[in-house]
PDB file of N, CA and C in Angstrom:
ATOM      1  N   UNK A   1     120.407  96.536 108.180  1.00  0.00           N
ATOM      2  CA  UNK A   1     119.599  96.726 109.384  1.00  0.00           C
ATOM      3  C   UNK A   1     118.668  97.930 109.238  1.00  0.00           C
ATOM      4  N   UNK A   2     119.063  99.285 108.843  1.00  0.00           N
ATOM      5  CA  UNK A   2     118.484 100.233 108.832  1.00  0.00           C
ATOM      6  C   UNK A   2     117.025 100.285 107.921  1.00  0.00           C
ATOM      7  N   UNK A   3     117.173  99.089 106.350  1.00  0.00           N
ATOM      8  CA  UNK A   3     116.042  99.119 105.654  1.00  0.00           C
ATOM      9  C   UNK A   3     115.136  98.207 106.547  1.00  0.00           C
ATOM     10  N   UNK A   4     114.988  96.855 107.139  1.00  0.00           N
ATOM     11  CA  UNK A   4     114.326  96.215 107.892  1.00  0.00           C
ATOM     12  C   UNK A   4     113.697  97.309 108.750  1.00  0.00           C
ATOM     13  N   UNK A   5     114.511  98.276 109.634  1.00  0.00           N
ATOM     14  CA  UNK A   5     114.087  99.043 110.865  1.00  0.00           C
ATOM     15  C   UNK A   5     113.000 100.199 109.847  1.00  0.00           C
ATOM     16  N   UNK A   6     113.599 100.782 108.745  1.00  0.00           N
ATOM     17  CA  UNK A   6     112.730 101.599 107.956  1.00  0.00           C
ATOM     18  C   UNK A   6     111.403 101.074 107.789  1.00  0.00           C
ATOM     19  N   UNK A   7     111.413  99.644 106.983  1.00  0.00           N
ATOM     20  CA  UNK A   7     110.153  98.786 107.073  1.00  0.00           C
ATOM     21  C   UNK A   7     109.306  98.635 108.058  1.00  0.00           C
ATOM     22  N   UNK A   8     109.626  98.198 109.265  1.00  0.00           N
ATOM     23  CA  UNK A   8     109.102  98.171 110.003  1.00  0.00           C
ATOM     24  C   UNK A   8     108.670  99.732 110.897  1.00  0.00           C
ATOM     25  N   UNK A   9     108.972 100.747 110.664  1.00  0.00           N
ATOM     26  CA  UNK A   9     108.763 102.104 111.270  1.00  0.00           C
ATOM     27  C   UNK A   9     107.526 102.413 110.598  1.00  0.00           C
ATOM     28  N   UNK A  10     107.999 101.831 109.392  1.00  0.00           N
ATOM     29  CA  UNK A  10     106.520 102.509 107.645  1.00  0.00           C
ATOM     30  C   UNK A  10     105.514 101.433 108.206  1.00  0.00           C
ATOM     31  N   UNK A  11     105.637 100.818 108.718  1.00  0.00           N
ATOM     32  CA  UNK A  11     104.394  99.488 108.946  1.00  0.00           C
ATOM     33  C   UNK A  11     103.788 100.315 110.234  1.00  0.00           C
ATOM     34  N   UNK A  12     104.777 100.395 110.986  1.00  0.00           N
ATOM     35  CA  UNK A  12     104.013 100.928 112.437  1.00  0.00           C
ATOM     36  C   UNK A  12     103.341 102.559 112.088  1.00  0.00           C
ATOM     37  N   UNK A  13     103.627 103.111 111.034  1.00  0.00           N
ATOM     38  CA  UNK A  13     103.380 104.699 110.782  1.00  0.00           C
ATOM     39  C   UNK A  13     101.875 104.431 110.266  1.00  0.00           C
ATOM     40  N   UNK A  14     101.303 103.739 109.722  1.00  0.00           N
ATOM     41  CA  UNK A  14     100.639 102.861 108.793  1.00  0.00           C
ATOM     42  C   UNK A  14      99.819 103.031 109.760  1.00  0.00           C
ATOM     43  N   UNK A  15      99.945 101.730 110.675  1.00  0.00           N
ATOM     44  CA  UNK A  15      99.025 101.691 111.941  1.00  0.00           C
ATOM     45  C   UNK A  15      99.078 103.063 112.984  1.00  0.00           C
ATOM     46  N   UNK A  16      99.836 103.727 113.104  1.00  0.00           N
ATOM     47  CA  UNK A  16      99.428 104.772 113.665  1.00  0.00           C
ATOM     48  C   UNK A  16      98.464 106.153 112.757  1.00  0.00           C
ATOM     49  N   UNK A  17      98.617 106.254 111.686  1.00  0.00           N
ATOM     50  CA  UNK A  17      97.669 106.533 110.278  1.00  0.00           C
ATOM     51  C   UNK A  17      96.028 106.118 111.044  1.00  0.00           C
ATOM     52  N   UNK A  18      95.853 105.351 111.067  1.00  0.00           N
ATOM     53  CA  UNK A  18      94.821 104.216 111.157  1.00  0.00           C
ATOM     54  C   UNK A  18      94.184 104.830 112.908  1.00  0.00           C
ATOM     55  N   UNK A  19      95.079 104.583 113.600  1.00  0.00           N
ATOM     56  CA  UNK A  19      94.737 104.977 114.840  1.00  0.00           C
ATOM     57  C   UNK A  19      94.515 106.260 114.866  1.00  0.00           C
ATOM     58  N   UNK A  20      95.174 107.451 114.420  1.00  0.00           N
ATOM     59  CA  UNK A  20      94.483 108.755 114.103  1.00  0.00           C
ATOM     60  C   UNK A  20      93.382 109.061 113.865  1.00  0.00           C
ATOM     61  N   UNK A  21      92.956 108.419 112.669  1.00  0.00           N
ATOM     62  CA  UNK A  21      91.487 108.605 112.129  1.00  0.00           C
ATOM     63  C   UNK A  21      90.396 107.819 113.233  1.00  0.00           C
ATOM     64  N   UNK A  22      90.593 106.865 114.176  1.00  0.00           N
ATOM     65  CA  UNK A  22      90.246 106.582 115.425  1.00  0.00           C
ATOM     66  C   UNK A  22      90.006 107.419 116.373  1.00  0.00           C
ATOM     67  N   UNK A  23      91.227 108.620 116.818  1.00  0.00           N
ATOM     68  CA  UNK A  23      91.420 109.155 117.620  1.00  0.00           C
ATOM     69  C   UNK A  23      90.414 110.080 117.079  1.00  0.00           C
ATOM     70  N   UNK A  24      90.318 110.764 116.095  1.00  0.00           N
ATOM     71  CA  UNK A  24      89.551 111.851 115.388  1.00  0.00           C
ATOM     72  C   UNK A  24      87.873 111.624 115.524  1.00  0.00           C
ATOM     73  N   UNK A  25      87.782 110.143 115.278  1.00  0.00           N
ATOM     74  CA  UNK A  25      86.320 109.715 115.358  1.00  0.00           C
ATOM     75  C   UNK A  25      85.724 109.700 116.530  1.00  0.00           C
ATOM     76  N   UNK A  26      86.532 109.571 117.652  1.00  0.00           N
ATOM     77  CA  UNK A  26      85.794 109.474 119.226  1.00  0.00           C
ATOM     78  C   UNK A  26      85.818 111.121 119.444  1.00  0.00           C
ATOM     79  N   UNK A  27      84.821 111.513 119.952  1.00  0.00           N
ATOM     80  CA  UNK A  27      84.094 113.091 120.480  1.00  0.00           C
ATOM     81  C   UNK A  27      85.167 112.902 122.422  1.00  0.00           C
ATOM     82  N   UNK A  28      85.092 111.570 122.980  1.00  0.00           N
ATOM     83  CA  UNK A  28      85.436 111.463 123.752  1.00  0.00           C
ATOM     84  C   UNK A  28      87.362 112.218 124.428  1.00  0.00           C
ATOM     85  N   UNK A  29      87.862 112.005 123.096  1.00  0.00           N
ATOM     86  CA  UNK A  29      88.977 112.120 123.699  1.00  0.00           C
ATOM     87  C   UNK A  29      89.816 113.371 124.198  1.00  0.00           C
ATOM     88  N   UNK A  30      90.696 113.310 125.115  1.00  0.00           N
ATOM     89  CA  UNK A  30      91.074 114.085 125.552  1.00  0.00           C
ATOM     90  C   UNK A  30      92.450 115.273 125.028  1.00  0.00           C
ATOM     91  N   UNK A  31      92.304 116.449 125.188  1.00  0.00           N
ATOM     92  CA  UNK A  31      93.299 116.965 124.360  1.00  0.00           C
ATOM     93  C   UNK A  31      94.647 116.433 124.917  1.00  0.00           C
ATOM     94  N   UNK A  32      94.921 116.114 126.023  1.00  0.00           N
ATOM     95  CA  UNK A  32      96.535 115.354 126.618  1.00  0.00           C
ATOM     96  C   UNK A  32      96.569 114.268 125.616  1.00  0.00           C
ATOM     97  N   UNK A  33      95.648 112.935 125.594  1.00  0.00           N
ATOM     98  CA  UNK A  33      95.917 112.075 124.410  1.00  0.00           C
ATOM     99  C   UNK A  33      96.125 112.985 123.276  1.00  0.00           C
ATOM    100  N   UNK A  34      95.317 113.435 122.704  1.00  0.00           N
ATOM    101  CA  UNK A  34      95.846 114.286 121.196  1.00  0.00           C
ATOM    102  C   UNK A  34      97.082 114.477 121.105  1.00  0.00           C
ATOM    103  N   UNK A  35      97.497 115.027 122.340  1.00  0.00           N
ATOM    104  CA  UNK A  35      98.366 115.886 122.098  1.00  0.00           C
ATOM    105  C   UNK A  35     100.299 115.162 122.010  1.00  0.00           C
ATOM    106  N   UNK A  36      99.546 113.743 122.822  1.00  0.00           N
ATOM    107  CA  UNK A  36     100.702 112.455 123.074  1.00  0.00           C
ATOM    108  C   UNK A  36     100.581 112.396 122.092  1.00  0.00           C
ATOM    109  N   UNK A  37      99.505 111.510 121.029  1.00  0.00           N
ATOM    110  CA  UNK A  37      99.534 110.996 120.125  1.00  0.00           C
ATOM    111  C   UNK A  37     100.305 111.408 118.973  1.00  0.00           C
ATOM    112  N   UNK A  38     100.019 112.931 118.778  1.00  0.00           N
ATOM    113  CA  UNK A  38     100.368 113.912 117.315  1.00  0.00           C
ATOM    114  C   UNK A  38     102.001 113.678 117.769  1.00  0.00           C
ATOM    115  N   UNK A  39     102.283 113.750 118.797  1.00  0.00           N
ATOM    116  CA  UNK A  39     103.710 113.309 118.889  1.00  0.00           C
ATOM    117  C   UNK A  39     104.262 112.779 118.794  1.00  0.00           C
ATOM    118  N   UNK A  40     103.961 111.191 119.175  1.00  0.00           N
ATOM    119  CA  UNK A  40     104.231 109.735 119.204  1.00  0.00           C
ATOM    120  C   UNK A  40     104.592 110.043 117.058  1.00  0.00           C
ATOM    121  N   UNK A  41     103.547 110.499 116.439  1.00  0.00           N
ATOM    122  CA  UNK A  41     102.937 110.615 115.134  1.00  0.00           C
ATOM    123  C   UNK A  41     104.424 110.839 114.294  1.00  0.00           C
ATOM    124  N   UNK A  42     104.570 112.343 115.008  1.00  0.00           N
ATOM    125  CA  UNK A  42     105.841 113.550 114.474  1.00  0.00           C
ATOM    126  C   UNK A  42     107.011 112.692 114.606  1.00  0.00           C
ATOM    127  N   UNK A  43     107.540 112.304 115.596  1.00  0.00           N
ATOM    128  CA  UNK A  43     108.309 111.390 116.182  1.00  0.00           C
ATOM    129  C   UNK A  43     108.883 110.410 115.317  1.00  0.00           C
ATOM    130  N   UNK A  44     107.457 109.332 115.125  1.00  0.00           N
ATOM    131  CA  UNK A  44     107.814 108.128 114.174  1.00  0.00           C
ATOM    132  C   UNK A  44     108.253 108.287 112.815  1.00  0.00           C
ATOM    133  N   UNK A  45     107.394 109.605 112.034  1.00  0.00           N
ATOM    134  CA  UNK A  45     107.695 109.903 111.068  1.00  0.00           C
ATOM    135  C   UNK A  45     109.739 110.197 110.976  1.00  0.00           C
ATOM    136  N   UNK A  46     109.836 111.066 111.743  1.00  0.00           N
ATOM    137  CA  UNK A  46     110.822 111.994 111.954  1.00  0.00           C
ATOM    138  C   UNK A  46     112.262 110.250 111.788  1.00  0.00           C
ATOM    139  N   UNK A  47     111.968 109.911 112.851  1.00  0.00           N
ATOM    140  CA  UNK A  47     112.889 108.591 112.935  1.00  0.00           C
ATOM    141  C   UNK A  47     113.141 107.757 111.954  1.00  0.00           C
ATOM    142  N   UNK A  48     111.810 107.462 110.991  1.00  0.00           N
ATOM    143  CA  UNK A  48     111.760 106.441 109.887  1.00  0.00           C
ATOM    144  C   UNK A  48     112.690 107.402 108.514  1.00  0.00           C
ATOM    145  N   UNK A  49     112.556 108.612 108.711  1.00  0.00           N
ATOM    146  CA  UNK A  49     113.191 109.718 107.778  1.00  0.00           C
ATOM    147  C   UNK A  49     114.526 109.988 108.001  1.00  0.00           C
ATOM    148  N   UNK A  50     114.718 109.880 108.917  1.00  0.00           N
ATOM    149  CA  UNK A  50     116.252 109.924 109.429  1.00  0.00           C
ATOM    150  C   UNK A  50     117.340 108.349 109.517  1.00  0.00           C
ATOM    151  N   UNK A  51     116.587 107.200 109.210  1.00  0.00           N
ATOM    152  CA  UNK A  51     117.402 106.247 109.468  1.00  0.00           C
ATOM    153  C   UNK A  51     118.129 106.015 108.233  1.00  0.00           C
ATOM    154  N   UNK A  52     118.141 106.462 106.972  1.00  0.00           N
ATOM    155  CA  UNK A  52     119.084 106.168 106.208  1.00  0.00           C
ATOM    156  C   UNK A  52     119.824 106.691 105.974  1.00  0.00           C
ATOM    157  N   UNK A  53     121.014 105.475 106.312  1.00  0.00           N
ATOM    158  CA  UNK A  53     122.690 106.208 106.401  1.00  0.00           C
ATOM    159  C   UNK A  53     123.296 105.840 107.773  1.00  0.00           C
ATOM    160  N   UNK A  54     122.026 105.864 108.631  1.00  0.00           N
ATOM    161  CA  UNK A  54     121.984 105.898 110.228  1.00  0.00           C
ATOM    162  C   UNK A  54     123.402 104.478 110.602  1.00  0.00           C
ATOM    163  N   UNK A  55     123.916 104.945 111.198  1.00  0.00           N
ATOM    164  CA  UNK A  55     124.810 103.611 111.994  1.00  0.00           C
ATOM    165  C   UNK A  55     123.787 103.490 112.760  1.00  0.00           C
ATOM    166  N   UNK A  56     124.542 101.793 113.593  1.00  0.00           N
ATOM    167  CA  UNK A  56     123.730 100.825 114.253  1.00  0.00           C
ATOM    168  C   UNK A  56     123.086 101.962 115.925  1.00  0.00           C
ATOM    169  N   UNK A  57     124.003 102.414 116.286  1.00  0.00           N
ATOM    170  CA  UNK A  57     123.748 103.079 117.760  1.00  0.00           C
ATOM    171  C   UNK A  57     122.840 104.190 117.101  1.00  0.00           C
ATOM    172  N   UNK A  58     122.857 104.762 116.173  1.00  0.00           N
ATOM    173  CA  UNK A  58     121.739 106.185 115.967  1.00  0.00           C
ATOM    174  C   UNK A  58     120.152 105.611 115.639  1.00  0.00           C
ATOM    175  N   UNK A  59     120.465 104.237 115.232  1.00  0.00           N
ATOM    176  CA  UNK A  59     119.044 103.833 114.786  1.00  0.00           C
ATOM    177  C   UNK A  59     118.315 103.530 115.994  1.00  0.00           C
ATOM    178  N   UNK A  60     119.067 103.200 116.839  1.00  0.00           N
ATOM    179  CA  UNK A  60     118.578 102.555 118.412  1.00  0.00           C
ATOM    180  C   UNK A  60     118.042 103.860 119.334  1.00  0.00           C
ATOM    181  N   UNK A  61     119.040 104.666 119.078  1.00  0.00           N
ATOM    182  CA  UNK A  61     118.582 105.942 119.537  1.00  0.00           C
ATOM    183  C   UNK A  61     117.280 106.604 119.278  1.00  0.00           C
ATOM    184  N   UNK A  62     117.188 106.547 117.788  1.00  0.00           N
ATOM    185  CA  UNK A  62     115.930 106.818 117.192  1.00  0.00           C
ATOM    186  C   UNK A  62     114.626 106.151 117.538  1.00  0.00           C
ATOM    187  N   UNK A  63     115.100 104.758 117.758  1.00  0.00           N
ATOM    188  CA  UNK A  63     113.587 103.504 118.080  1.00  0.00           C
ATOM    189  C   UNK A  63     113.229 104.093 119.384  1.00  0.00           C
ATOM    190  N   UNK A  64     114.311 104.334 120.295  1.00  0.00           N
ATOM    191  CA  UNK A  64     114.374 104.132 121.956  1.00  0.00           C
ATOM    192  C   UNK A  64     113.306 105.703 121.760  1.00  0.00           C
ATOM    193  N   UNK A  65     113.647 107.036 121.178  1.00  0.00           N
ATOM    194  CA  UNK A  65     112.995 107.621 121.487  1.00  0.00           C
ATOM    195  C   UNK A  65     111.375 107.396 120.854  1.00  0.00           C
ATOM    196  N   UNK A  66     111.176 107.614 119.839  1.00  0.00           N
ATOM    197  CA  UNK A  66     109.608 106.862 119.398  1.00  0.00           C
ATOM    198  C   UNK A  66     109.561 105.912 120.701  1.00  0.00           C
ATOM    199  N   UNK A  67     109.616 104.649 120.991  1.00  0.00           N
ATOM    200  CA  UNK A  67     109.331 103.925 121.890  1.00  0.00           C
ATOM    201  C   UNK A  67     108.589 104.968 123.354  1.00  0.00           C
ATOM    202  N   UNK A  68     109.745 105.827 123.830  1.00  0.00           N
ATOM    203  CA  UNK A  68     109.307 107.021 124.732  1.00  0.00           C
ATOM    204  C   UNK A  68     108.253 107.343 124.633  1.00  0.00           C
ATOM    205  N   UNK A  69     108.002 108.154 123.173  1.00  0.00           N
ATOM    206  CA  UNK A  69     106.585 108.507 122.612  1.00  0.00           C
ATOM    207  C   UNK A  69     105.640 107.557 123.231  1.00  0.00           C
ATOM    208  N   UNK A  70     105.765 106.768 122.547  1.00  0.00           N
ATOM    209  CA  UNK A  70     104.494 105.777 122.271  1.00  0.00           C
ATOM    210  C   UNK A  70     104.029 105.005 124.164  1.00  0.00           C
ATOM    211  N   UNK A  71     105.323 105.274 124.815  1.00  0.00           N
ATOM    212  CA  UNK A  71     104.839 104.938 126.666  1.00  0.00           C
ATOM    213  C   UNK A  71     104.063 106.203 127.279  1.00  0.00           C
ATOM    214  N   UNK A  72     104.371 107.361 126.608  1.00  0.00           N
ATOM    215  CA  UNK A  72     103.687 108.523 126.965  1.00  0.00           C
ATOM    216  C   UNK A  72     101.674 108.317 126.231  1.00  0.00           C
ATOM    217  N   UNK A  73     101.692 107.973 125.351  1.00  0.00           N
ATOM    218  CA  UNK A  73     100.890 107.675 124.672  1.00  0.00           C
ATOM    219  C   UNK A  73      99.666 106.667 125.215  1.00  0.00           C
ATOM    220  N   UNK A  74     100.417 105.466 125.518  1.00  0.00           N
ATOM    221  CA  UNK A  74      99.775 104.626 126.108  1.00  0.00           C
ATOM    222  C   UNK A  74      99.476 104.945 127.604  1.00  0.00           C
ATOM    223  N   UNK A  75      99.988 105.489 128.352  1.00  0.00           N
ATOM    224  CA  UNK A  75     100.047 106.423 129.560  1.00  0.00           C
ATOM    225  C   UNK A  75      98.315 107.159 129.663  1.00  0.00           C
ATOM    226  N   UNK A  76      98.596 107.926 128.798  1.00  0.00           N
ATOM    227  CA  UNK A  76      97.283 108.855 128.646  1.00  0.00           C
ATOM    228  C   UNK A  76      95.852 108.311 127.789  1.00  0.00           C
ATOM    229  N   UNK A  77      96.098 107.174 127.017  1.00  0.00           N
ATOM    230  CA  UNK A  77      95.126 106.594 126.680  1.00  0.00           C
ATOM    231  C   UNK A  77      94.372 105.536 128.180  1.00  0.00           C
ATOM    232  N   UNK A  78      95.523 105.203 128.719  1.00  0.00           N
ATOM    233  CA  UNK A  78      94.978 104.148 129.708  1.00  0.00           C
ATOM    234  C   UNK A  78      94.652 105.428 130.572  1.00  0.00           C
ATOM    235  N   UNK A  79      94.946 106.680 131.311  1.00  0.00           N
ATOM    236  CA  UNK A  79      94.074 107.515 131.858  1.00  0.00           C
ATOM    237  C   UNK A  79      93.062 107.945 131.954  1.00  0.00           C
ATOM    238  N   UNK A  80      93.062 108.247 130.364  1.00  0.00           N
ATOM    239  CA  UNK A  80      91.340 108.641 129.638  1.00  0.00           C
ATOM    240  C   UNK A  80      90.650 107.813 129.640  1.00  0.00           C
ATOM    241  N   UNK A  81      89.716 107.924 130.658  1.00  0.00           N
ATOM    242  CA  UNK A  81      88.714 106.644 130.737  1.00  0.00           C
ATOM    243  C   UNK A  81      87.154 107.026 129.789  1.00  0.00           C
ATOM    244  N   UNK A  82      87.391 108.086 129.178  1.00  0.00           N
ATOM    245  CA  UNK A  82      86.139 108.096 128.349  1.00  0.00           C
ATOM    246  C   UNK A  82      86.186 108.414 127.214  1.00  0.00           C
ATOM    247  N   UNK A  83      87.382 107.623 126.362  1.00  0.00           N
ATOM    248  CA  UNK A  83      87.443 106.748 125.316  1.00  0.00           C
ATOM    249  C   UNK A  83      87.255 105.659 124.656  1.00  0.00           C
ATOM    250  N   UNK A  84      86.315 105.598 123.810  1.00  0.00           N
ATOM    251  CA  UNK A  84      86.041 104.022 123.341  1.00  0.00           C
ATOM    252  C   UNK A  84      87.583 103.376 123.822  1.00  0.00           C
ATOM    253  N   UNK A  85      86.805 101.832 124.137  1.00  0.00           N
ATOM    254  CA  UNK A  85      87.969 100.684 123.951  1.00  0.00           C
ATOM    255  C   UNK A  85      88.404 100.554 122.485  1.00  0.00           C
ATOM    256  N   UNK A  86      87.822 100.797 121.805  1.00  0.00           N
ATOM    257  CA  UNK A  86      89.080 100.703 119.967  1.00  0.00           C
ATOM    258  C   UNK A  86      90.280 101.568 120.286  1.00  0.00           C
ATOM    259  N   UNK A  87      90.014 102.754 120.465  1.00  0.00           N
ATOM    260  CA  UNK A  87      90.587 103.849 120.838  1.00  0.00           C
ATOM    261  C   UNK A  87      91.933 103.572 121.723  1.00  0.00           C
ATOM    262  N   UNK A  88      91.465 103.122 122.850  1.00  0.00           N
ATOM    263  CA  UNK A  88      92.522 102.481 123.792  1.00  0.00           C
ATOM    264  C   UNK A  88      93.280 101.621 122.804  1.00  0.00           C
ATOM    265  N   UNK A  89      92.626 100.562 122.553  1.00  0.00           N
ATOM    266  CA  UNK A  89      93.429  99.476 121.804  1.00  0.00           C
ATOM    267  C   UNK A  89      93.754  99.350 120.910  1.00  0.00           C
ATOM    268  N   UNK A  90      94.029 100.614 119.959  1.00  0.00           N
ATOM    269  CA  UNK A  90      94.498 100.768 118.522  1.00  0.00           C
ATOM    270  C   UNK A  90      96.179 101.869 119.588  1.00  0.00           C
ATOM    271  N   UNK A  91      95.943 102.972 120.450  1.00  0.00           N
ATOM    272  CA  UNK A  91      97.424 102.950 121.068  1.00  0.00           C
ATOM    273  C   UNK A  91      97.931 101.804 121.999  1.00  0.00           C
ATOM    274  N   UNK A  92      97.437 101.338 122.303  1.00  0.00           N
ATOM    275  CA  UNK A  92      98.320 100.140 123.046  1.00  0.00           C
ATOM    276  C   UNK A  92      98.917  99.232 122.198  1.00  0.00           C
ATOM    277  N   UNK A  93      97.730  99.027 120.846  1.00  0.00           N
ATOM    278  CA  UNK A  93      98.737  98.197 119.939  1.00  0.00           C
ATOM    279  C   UNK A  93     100.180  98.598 119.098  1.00  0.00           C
ATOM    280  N   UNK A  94     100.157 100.085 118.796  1.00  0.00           N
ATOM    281  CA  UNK A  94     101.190 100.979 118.312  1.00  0.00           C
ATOM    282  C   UNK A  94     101.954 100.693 119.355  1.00  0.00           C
ATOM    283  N   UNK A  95     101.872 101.005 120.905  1.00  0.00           N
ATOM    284  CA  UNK A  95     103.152 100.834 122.167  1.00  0.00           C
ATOM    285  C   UNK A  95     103.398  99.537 122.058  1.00  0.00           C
ATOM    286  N   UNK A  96     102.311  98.850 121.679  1.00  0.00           N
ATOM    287  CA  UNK A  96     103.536  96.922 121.728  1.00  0.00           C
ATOM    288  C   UNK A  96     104.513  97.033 120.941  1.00  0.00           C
ATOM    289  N   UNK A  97     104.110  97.414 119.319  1.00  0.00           N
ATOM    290  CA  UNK A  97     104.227  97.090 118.248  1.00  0.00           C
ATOM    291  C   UNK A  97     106.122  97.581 118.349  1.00  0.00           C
ATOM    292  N   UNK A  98     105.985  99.156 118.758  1.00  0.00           N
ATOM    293  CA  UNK A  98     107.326  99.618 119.068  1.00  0.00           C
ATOM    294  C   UNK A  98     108.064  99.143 120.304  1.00  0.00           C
ATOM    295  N   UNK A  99     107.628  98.486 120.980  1.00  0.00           N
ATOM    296  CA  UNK A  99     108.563  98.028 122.164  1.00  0.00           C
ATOM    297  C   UNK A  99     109.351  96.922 121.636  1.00  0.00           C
ATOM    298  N   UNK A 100     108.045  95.723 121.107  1.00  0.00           N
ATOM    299  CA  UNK A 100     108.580  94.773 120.032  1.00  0.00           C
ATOM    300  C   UNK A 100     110.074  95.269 119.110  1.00  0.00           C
ATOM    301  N   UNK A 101     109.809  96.339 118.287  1.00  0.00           N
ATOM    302  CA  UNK A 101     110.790  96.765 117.818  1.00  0.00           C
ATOM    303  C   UNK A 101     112.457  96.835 118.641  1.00  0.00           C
ATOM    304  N   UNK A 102     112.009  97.935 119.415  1.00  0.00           N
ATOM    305  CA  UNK A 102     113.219  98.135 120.663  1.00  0.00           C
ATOM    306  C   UNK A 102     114.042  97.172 120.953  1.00  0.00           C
ATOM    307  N   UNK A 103     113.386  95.726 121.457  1.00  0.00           N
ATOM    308  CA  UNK A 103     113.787  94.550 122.267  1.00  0.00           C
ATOM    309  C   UNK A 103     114.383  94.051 121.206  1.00  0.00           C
ATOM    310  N   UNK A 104     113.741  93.891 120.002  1.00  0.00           N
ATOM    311  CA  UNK A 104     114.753  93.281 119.005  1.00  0.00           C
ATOM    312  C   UNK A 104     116.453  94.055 118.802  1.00  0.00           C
ATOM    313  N   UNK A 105     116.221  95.035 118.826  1.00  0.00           N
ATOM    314  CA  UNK A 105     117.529  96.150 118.901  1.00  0.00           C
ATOM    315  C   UNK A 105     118.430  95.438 119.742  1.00  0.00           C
ATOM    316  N   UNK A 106     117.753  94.997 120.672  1.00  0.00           N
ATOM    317  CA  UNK A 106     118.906  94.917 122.096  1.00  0.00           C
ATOM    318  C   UNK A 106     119.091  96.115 122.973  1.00  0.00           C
ATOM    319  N   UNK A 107     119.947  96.335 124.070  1.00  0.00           N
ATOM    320  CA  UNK A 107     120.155  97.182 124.635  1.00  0.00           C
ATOM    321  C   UNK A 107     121.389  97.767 124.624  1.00  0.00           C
TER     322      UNK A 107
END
């Protein structure tokens, strides 16, 4: 379970990679997004680094918080209204991408 969840953390880190250099390119954005984002960022990294070895309940723990991140994230992107729409929709796709994750977990 933990290499699948690793895989999939490195896929979503990938796309959040991607969305950075997004975030960097708009003049528009706001330092609260930045400041979600670099977190959501620290976060994912931090979790995908820590899951090996992880039992089943620590990995969940780990998704559930990234997931947190990434609602804070999407929060402040949908606030900032004077951000390109890529912008918006490169974090909203990172918050699916990890919720997706989560739900597969179970509760």
């Amino acid at each position: 379970m933990a290499a699948s969840i690793t895989t999939r953390l490195s896929d979503i880190e990938e796309q959040i990679d991607g969305a950075a250099e997004q975030l960097e390119s708009d003049p528009a954005i706001s330092p609260a997004l930045k400041a979600v984002f670099d977190e959501l960022h620290r976060k994912t990294r931090e979790a995908r680094d820590s899951l090996k070895g992880a039992d089943e309940d620590k990995i969940r723990e780990h998704v559930i918080e990234v997931e947190q991140a990434a609602d804070s994230a999407k929060c402040a992107a949908e606030a900032d209204q004077k951000i390109s729409s890529a912008t918006r929709d490169a974090v909203i796709e990172i918050h699916d991408a990890l919720c997706e994750l989560k739900s597969e977990l179970g509760d």
